[in-house]
Every structure is written in C-alpha cells, then in structure tokens.
C-alpha atoms as a PDB file:
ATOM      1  CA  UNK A   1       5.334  27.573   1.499  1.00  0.00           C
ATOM      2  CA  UNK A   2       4.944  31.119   2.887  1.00  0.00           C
ATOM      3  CA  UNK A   3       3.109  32.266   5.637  1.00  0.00           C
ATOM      4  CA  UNK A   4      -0.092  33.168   3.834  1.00  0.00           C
ATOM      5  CA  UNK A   5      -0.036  29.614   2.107  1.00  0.00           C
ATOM      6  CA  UNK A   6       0.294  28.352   5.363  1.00  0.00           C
ATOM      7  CA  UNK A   7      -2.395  30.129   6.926  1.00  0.00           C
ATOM      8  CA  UNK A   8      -5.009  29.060   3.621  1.00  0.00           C
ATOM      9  CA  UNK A   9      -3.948  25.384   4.227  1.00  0.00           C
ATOM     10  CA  UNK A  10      -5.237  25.699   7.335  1.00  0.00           C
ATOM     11  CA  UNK A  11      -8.234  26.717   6.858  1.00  0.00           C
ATOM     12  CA  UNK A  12      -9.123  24.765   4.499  1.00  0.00           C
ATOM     13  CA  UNK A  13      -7.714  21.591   5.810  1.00  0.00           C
ATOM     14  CA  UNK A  14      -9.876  22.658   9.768  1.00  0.00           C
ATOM     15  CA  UNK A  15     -12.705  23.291   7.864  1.00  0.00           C
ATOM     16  CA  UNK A  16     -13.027  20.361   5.415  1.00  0.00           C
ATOM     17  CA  UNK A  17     -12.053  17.492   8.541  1.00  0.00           C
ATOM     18  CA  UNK A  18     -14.849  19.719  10.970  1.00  0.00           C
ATOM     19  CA  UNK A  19     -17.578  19.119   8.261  1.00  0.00           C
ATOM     20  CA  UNK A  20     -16.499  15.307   7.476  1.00  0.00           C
ATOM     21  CA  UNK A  21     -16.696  14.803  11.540  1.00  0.00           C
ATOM     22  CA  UNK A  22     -19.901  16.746  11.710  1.00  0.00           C
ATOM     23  CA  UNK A  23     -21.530  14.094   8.764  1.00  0.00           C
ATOM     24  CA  UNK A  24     -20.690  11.582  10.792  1.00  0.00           C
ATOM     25  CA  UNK A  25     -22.820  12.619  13.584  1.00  0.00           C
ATOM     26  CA  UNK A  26     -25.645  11.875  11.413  1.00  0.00           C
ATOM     27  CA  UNK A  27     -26.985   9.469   9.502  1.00  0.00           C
ATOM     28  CA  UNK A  28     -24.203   7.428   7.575  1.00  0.00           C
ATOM     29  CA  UNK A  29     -26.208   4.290   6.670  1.00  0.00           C
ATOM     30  CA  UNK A  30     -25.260   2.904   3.017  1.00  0.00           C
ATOM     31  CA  UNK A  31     -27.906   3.918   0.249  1.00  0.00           C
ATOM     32  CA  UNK A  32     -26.175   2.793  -2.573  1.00  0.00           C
ATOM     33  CA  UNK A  33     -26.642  -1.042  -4.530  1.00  0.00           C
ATOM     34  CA  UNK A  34     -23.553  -1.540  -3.292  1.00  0.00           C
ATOM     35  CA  UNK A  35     -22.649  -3.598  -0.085  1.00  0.00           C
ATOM     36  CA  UNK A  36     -20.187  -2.080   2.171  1.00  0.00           C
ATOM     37  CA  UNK A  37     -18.495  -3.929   4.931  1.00  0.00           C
ATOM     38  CA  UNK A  38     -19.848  -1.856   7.400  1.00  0.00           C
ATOM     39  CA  UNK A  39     -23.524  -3.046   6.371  1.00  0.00           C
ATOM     40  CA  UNK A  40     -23.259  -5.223   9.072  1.00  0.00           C
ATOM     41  CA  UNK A  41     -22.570  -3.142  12.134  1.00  0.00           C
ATOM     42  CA  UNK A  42     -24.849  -1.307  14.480  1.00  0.00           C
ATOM     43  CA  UNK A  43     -25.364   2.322  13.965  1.00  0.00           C
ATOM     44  CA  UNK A  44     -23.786   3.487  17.087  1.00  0.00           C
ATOM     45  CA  UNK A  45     -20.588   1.046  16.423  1.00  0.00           C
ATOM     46  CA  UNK A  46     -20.249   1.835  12.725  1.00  0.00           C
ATOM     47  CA  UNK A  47     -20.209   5.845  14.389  1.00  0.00           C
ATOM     48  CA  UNK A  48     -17.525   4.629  16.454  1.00  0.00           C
ATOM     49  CA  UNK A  49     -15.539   3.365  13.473  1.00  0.00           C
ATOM     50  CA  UNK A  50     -15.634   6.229  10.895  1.00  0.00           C
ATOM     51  CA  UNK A  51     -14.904   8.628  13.719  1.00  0.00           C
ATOM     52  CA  UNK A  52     -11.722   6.450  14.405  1.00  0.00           C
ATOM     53  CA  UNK A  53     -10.767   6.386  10.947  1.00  0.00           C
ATOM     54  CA  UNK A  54     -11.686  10.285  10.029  1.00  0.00           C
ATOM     55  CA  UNK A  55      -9.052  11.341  13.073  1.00  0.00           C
ATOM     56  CA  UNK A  56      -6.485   8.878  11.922  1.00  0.00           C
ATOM     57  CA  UNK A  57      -6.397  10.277   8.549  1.00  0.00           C
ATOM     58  CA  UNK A  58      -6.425  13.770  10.116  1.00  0.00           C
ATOM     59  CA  UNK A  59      -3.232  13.032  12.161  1.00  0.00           C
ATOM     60  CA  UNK A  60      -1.710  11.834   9.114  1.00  0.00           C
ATOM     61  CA  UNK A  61      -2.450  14.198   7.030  1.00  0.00           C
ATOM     62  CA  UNK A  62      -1.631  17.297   9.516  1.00  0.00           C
ATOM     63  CA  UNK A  63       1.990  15.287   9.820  1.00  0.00           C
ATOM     64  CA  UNK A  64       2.689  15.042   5.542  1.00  0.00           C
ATOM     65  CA  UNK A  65       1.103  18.234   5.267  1.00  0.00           C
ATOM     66  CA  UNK A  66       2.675  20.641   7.774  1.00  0.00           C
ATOM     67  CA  UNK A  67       6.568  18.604   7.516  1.00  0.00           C
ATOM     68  CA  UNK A  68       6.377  19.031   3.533  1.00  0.00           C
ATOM     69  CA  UNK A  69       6.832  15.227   3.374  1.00  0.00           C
ATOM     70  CA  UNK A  70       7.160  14.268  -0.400  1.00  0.00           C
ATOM     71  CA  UNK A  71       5.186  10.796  -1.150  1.00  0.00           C
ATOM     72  CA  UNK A  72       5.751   8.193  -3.232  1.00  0.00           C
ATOM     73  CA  UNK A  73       4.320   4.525  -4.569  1.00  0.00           C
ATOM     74  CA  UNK A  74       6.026   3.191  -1.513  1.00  0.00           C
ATOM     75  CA  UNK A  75       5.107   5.981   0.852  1.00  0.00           C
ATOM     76  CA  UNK A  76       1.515   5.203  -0.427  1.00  0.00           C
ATOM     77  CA  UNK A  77       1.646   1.959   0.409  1.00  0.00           C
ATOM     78  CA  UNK A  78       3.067   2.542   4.229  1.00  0.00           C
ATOM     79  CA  UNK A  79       0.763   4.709   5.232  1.00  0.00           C
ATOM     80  CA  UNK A  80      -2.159   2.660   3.880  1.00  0.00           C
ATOM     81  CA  UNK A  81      -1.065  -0.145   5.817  1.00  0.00           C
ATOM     82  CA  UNK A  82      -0.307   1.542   9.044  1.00  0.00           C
ATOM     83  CA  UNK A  83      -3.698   3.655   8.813  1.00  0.00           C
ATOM     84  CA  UNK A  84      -5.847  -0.061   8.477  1.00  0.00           C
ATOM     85  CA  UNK A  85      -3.383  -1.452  10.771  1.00  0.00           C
ATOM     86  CA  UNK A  86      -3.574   0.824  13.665  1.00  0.00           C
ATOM     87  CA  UNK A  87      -7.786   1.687  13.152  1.00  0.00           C
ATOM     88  CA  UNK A  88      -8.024  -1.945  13.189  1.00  0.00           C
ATOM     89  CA  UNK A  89      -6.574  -2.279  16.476  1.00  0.00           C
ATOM     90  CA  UNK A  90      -7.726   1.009  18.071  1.00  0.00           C
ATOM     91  CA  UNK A  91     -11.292  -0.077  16.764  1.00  0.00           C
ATOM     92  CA  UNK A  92     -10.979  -3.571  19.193  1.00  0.00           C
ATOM     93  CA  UNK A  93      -9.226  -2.034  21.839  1.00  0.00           C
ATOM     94  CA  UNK A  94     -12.049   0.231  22.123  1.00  0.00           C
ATOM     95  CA  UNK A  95     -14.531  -2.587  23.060  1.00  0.00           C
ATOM     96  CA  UNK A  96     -12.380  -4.487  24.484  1.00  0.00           C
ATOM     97  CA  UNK A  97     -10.612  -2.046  27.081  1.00  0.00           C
ATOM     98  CA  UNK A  98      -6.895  -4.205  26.543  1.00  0.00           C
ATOM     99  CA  UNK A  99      -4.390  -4.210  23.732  1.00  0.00           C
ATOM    100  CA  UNK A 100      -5.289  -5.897  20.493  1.00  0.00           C
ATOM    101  CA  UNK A 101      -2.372  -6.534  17.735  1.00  0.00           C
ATOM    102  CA  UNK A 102      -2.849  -7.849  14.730  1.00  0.00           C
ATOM    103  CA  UNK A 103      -0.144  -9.350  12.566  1.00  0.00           C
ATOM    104  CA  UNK A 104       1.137  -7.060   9.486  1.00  0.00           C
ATOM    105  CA  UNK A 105       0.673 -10.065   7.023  1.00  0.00           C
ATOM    106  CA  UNK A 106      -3.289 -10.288   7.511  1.00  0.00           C
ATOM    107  CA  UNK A 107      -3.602  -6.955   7.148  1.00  0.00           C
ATOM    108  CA  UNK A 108      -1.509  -6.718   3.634  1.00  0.00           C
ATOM    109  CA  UNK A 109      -3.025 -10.303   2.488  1.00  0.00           C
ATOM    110  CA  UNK A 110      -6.907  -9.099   3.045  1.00  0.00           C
ATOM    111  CA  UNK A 111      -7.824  -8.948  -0.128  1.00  0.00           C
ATOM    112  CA  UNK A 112      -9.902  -5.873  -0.439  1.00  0.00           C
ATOM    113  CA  UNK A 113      -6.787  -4.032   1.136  1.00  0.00           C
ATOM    114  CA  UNK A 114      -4.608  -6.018  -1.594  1.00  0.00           C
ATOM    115  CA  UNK A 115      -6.558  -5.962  -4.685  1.00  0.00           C
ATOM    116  CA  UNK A 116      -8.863  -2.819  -4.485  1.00  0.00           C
ATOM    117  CA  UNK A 117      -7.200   0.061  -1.402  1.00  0.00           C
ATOM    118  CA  UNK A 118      -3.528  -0.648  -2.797  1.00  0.00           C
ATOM    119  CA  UNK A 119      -4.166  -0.861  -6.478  1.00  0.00           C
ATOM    120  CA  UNK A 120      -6.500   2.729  -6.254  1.00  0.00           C
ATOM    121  CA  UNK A 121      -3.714   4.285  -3.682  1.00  0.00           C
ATOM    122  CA  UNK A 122      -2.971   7.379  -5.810  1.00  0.00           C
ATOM    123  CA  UNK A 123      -6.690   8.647  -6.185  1.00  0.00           C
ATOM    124  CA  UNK A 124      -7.683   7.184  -2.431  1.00  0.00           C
ATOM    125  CA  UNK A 125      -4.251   8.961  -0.638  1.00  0.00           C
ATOM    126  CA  UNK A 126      -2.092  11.455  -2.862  1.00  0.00           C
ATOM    127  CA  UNK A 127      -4.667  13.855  -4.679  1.00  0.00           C
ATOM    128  CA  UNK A 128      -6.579  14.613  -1.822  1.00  0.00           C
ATOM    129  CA  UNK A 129      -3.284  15.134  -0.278  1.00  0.00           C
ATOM    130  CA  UNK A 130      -2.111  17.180  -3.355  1.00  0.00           C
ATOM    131  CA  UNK A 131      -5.530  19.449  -3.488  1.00  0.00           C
ATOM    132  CA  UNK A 132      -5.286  20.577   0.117  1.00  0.00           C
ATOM    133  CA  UNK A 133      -1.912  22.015  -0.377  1.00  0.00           C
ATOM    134  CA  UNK A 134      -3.044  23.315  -4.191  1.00  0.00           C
ATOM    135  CA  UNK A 135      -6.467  23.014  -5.371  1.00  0.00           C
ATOM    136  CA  UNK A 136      -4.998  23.287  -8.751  1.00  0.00           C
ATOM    137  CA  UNK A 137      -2.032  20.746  -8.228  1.00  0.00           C
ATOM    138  CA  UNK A 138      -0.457  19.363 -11.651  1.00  0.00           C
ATOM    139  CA  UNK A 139      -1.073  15.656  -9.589  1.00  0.00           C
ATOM    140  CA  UNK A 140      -5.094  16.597  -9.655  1.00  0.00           C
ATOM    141  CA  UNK A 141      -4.944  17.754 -13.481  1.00  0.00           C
ATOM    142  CA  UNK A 142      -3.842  15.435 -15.366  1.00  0.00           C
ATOM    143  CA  UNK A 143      -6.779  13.214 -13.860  1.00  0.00           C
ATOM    144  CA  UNK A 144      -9.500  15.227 -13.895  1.00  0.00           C
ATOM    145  CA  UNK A 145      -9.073  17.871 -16.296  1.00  0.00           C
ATOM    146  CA  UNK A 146     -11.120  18.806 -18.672  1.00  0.00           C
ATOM    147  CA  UNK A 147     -13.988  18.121 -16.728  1.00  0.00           C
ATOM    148  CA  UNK A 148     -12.983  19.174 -13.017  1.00  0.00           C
ATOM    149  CA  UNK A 149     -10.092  21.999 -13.548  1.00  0.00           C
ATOM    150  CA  UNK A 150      -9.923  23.345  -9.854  1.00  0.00           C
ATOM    151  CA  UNK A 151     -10.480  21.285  -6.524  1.00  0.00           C
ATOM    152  CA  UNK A 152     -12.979  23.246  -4.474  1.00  0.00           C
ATOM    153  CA  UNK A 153     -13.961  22.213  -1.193  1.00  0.00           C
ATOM    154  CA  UNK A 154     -16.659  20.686  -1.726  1.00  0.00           C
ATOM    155  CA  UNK A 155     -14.338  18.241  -4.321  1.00  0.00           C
ATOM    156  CA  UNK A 156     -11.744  17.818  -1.396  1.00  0.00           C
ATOM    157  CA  UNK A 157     -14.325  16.944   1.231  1.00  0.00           C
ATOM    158  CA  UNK A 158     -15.963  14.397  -1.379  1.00  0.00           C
ATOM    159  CA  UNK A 159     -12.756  12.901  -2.112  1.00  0.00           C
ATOM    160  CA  UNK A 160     -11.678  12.450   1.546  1.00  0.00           C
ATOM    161  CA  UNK A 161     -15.559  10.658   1.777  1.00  0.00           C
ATOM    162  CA  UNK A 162     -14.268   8.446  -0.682  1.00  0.00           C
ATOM    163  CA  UNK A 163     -11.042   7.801   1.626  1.00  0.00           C
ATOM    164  CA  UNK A 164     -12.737   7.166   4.747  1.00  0.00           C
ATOM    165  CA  UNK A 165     -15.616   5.321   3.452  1.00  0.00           C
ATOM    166  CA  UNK A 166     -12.655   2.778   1.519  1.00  0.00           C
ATOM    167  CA  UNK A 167     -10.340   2.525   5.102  1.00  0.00           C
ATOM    168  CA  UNK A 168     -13.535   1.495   7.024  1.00  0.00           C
ATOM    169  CA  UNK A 169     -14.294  -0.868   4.752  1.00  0.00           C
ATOM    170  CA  UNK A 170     -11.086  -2.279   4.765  1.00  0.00           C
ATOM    171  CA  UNK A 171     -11.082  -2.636   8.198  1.00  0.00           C
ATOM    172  CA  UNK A 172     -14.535  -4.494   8.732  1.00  0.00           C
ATOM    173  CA  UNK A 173     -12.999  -6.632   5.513  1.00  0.00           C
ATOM    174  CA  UNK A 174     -10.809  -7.765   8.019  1.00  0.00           C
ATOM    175  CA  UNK A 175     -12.771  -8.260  10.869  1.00  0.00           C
ATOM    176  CA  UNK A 176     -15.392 -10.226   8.960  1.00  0.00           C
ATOM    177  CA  UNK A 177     -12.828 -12.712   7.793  1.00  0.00           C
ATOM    178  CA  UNK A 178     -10.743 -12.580  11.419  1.00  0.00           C
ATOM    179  CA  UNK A 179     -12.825 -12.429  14.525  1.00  0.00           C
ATOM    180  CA  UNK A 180     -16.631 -13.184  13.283  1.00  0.00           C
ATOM    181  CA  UNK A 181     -16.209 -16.739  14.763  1.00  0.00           C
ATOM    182  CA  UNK A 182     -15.942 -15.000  18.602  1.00  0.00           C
ATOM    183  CA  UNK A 183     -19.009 -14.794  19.155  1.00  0.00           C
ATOM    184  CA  UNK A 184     -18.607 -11.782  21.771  1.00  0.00           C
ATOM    185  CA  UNK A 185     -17.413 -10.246  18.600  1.00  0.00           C
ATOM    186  CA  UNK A 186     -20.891 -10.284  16.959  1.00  0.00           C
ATOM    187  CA  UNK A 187     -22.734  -9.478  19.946  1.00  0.00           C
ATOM    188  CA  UNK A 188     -20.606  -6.488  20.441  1.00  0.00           C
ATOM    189  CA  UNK A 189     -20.943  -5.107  17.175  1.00  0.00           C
ATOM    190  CA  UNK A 190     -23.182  -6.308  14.847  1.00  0.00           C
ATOM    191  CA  UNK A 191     -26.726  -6.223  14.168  1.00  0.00           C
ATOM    192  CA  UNK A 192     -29.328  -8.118  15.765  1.00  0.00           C
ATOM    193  CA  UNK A 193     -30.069 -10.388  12.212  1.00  0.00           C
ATOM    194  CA  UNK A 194     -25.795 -10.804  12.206  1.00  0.00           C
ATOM    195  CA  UNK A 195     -25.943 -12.900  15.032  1.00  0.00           C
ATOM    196  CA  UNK A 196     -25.766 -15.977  14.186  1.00  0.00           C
ATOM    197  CA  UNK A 197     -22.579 -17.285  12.180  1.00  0.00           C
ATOM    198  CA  UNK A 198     -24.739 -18.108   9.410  1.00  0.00           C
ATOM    199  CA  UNK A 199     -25.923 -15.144   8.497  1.00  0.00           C
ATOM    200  CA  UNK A 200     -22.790 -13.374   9.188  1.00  0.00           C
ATOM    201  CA  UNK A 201     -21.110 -16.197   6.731  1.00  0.00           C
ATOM    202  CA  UNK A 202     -23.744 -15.019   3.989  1.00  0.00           C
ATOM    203  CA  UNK A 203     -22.662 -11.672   3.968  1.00  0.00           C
ATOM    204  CA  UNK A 204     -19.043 -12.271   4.277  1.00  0.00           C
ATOM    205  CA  UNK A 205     -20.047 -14.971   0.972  1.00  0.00           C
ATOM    206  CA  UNK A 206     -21.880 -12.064  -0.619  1.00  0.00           C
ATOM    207  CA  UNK A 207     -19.507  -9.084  -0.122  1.00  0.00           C
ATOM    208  CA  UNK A 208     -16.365 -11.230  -1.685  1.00  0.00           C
ATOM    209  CA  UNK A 209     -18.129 -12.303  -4.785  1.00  0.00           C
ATOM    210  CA  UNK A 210     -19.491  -8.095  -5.288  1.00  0.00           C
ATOM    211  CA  UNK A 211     -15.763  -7.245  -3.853  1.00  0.00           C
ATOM    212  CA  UNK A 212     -14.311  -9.363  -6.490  1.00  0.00           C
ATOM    213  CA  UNK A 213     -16.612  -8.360  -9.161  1.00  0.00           C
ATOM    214  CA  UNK A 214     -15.588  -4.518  -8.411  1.00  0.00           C
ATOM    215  CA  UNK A 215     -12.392  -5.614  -8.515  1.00  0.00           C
ATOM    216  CA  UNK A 216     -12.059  -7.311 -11.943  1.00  0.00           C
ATOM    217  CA  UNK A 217     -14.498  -6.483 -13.898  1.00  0.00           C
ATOM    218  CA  UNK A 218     -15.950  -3.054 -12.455  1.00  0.00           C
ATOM    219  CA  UNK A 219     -12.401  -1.518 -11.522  1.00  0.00           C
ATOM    220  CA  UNK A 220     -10.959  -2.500 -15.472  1.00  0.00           C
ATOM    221  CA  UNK A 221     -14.322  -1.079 -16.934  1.00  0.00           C
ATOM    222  CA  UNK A 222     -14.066   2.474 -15.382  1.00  0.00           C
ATOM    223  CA  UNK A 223     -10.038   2.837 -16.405  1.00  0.00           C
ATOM    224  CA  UNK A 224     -10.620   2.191 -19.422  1.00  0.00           C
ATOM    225  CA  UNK A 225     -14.112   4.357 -19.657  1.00  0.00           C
ATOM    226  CA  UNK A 226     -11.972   7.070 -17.739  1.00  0.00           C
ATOM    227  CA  UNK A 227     -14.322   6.929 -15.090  1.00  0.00           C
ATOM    228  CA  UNK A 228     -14.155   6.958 -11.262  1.00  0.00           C
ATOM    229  CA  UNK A 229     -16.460   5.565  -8.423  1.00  0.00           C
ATOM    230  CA  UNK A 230     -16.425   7.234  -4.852  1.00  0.00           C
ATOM    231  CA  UNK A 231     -18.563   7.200  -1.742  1.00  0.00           C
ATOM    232  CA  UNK A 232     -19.791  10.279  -0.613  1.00  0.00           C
ATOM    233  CA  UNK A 233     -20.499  11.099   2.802  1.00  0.00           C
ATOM    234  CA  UNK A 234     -24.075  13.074   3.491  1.00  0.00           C
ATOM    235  CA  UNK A 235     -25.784  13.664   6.573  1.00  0.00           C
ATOM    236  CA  UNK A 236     -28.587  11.741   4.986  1.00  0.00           C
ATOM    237  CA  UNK A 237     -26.719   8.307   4.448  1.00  0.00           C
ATOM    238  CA  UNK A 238     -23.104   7.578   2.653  1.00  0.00           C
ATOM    239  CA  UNK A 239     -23.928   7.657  -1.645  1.00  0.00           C
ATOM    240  CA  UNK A 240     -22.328   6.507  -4.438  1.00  0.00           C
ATOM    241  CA  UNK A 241     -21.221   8.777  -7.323  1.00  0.00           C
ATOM    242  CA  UNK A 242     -19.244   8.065 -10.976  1.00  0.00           C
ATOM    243  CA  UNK A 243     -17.030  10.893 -11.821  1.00  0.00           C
ATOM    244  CA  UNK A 244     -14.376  11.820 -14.909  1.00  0.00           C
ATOM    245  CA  UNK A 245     -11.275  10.576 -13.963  1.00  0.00           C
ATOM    246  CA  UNK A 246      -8.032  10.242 -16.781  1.00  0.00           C
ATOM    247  CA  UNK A 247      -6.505   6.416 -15.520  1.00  0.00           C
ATOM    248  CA  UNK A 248      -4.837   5.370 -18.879  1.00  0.00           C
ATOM    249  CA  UNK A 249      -1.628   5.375 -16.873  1.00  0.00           C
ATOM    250  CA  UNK A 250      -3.484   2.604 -15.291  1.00  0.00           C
ATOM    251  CA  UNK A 251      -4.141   0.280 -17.864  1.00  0.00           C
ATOM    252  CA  UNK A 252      -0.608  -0.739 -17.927  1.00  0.00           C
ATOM    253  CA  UNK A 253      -0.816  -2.179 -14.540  1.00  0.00           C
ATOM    254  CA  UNK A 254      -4.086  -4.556 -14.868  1.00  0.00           C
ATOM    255  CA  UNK A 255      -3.421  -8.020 -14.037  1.00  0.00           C
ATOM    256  CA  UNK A 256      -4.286 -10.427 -16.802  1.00  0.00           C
ATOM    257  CA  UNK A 257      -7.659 -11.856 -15.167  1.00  0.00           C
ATOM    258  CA  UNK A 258      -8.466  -8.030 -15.014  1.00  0.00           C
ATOM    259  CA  UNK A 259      -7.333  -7.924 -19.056  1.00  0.00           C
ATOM    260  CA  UNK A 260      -9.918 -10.105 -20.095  1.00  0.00           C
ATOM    261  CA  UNK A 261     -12.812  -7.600 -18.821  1.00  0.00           C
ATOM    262  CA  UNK A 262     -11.261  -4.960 -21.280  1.00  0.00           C
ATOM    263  CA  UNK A 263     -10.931  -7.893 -24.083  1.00  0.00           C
ATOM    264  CA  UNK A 264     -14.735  -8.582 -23.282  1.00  0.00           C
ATOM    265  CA  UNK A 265     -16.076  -4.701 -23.899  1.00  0.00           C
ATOM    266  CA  UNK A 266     -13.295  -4.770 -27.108  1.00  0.00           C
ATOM    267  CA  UNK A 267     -15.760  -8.087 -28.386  1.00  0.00           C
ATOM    268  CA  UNK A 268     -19.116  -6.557 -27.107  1.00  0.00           C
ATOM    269  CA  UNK A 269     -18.386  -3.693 -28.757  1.00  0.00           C
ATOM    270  CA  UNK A 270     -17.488  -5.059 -31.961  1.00  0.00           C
ATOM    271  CA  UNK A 271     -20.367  -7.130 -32.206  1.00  0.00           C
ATOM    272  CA  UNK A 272     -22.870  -4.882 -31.305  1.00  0.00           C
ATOM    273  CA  UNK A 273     -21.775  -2.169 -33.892  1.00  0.00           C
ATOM    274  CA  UNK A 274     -21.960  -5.215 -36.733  1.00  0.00           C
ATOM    275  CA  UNK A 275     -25.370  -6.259 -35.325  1.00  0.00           C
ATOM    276  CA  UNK A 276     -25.945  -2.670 -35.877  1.00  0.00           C
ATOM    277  CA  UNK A 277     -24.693  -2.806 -39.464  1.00  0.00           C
ATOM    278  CA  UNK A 278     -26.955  -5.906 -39.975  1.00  0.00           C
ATOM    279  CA  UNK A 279     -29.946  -4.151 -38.780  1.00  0.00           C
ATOM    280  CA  UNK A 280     -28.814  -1.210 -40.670  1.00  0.00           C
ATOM    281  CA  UNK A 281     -28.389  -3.208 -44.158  1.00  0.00           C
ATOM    282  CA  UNK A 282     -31.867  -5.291 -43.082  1.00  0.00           C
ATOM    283  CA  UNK A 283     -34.028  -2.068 -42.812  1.00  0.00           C
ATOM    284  CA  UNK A 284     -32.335  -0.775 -46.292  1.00  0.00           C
ATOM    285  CA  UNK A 285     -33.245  -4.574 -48.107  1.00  0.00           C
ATOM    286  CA  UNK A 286     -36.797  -4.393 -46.762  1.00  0.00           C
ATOM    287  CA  UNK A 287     -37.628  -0.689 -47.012  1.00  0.00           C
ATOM    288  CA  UNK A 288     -36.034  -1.164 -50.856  1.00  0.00           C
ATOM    289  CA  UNK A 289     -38.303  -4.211 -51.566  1.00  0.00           C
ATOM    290  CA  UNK A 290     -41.314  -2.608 -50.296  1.00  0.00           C
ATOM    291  CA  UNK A 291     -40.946   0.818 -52.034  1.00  0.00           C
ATOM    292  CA  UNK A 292     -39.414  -0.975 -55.639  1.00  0.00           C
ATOM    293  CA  UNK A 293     -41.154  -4.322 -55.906  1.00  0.00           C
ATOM    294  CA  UNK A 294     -44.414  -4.064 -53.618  1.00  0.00           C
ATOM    295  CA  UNK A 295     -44.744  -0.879 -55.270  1.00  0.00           C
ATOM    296  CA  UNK A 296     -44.545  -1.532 -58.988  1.00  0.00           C
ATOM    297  CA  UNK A 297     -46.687  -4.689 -58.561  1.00  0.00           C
ATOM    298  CA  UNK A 298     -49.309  -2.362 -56.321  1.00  0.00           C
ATOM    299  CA  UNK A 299     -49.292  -0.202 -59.238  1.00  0.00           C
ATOM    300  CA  UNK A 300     -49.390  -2.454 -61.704  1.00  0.00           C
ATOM    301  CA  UNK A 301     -52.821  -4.009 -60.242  1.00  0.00           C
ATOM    302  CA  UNK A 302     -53.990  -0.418 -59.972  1.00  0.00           C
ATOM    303  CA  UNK A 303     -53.217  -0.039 -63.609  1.00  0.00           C
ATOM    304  CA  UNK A 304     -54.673  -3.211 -65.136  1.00  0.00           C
ATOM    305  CA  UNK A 305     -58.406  -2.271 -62.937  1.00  0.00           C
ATOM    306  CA  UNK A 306     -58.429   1.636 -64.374  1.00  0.00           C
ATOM    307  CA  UNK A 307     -57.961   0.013 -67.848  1.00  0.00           C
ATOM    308  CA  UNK A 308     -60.637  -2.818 -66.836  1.00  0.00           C
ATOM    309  CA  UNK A 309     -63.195   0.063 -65.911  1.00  0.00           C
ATOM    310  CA  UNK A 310     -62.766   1.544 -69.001  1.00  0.00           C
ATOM    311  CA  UNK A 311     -63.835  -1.319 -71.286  1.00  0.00           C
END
C-alpha cells in the first residue's frame, strides 16, 4: 500500500470511528421488535458500554489495518473472543474500580457468542475490515453484488453499527447469565423495573427463546433468501435493517436443527403453490359451470317465455 492509499485509509477509517463515537453520544435506545441485551441497562451505563466496545474495535482495527495482517477463519475467531473477553472485563472493572477476569470457557460457551457472533464472523469482522482498506474489495463483492457494488461510507459506518451493536450484545449475554444474581450488579447497572431477580430472570427467559429463534430459524431463513439483518446506529435510537447479502457459501455449514427451517420453507412453499393450483383449477370449474350450464339453462328459460308470449 503506497503512501496515497495510506493517507485515504486514514481518512476514511478517522472519519467513519469519529461519527460512530459521536452517535453514541446520543440517543442509542433499541427501536426495533427485536430485544437486545442491552434493553436492560440504564442509559448512561449502556453509553458506557458501546463507547468501550466502539474503541476496542478501533484499536483492533488500527493494529490489522496499519501491520497488513492477513485474517483468517481462525484469526476471526481470536479476535472475536479477545474483543468480548477483554470489553467484558474492562466493562466491570469500570464499576468496580479492581480487576475482574473472566474465564475463556464462559465466554466461548455463551451461546449467543457460540451460535450467532461466531457463526456470522465473516460479515460481523472481515468485510468491514476488507471495505476500509478497498471499498470495492473482491471479499465485499461476491456478497453484495449486484445490489451494493461499492462500499461507501455510509455502508462501512452501517456495517461497523452492525459490529458494535452484536459485541455489546454479546457481552450483556454474558453478564445476564453470569453476575445478575449479585445484586450490586443490578443496582449498578440496570434499570429501576430490572431490579428484582424476577424480572431480570424474565428477560434473560425472553431474550434466549428470541436469541434462539434468530438463531435457527431466522439466521437459516435469510441464507437461504440471500438476505442480511444488521443494527444500525442513529442518533435517534439503534434500528434494524434487511439488506442483499449472497450467503450460499453458508448453507453448507447449517447445523441439522438449523436444516429443518430450510426443509420447512421447501414444504410451505410447495404447498402453498398447489393450494394455489387448487384455487386456480376451482375458479376455472366454477367460472366454466356458471358461463356453460347456468347459462344455457338461463337461456333456455328465456327462450321457452319469448315463445310463451307469442302464443
């Protein structure tokens, strides 16, 4: 990369990171039907948290960036973990003004890091990575062409929304199913109505049957509809958008549970077009009786009272 390149990168990368910081300032409650984890924490502590996690991923991506660091699955998968790792921790330290470690085998057996961050690595990590060092990266095309066939900023910034958004939520995953018994933890940072376990146990209840929904039967649905959700960050709340995105590379990798979503359009499908056929053949029977026998017999009455007012 030459000078000039250099210099572009730069540019683009301070200028795309100052305007995710600056949405952050405002308001970033969830307006989507989805839950997010972060549903749960005061406005000032969920602040706290996506400003963590948006200089994190800065630092990470200024390292890959400016060393030329070439990623793979595994890479991926590393930097995931250390990113929800080390937020996680920073996040309690924060509050908590000492050293808090978690243990590397809760973070990779949460199961929204496991089953939903992990499995949608290359979209979440690498093509935002690959757009900010070429907006028209072969990595960015072969996903989104036709519809999308250069990454402008405003595509960049959305899709580093999308990764923020999904590391936050990974984190509070954690938390919730960690450290929502301490109660200090809930009077620290959740919301007045999250204060008592119970309520705190109906969201955690509520957001792993939708997290597990998204994950097999939402997630299987949009790779095989070649479709993509993110969350986008505005400085009127954080929204949820369904782009283009080529993932038949993807299909390959579904686990069997996740299968049986794509075997359940394949039969709704197929029934619904020979209901259609039905209806179809139906309308033809009863639009052909009316207009052949209705009609002869209608005009065979009309006959038989001209002749009778002729006698």
């Amino acid at each position: 990369m030459d000078t000039s390149e250099r210099e572009k990168l730069s540019i683009r990368f301070s200028n795309v990171f100052a305007r995710l910081q600056y949405k952050i300032n405002f308001n970033i409650n969830n307006t989507s039907s989805f839950l997010l984890a972060t549903d749960l924490l005061r406005d000032n502590t969920k602040r706290r948290l996506f400003t963590i996690v948006a200089s994190n991923v800065e630092n990470v991506f200024s390292e890959l960036l400016n060393n030329d660091i070439p990623i793979n699955p595994a890479k991926e998968k590393a930097i995931f973990l250390t990113l929800i790792k080390g937020t996680t921790q920073q996040f309690l330290t924060s509050y908590y003004g000492c050293n808090v470690s978690i243990q590397p085998a809760i973070i990779q057996e949460s199961f929204y890091t496991k089953n939903f961050v992990l499995n949608d690595k290359k979209i979440l990590l690498n093509v935002p990575l690959q757009v900010l060092r070429n907006s028209e990266s072969k990595l960015f095309r072969s996903i989104f062409v036709p519809i999308y066939t250069k990454a402008y900023d405003s595509f960049i910034e959305a899709l580093l929304d999308n990764l923020i958004v999904e590391i936050t939520n990974a984190v509070m995953f954690i938390i919730i199913n960690e450290f929502s018994f301490i109660y200090e933890v809930r009077k620290n940072f959740y919301r007045s109505n999250f204060l008592s376990l119970r309520n705190v146990e109906r969201f955690r209840n509520n957001l792993s049957w939708e997290t597990r929904i998204k994950t097999f039967i939402k997630r299987p649905s949009d790779i095989y509809n070649s479709q993509q959700g993110i969350w986008v960050i505005r400085t009127t709340g954080i929204y949820y958008r369904v782009i283009y995105a080529n993932r038949s590379d993807e299909l390959l990798n579904l686990k069997k549970v996740s299968l049986l979503t794509l075997v359940g359009i394949e039969t709704k499908d197929f029934v619904v077009s020979r209901l259609d056929e039905l209806v179809y053949l139906l309308g033809n029977s009863i639009r052909y009786t009316l207009t052949s026998v209705v009609g002869q017999v209608i005009g065979l009455v009309w006959r038989g009272i001209i002749e009778g007012l002729k006698k």
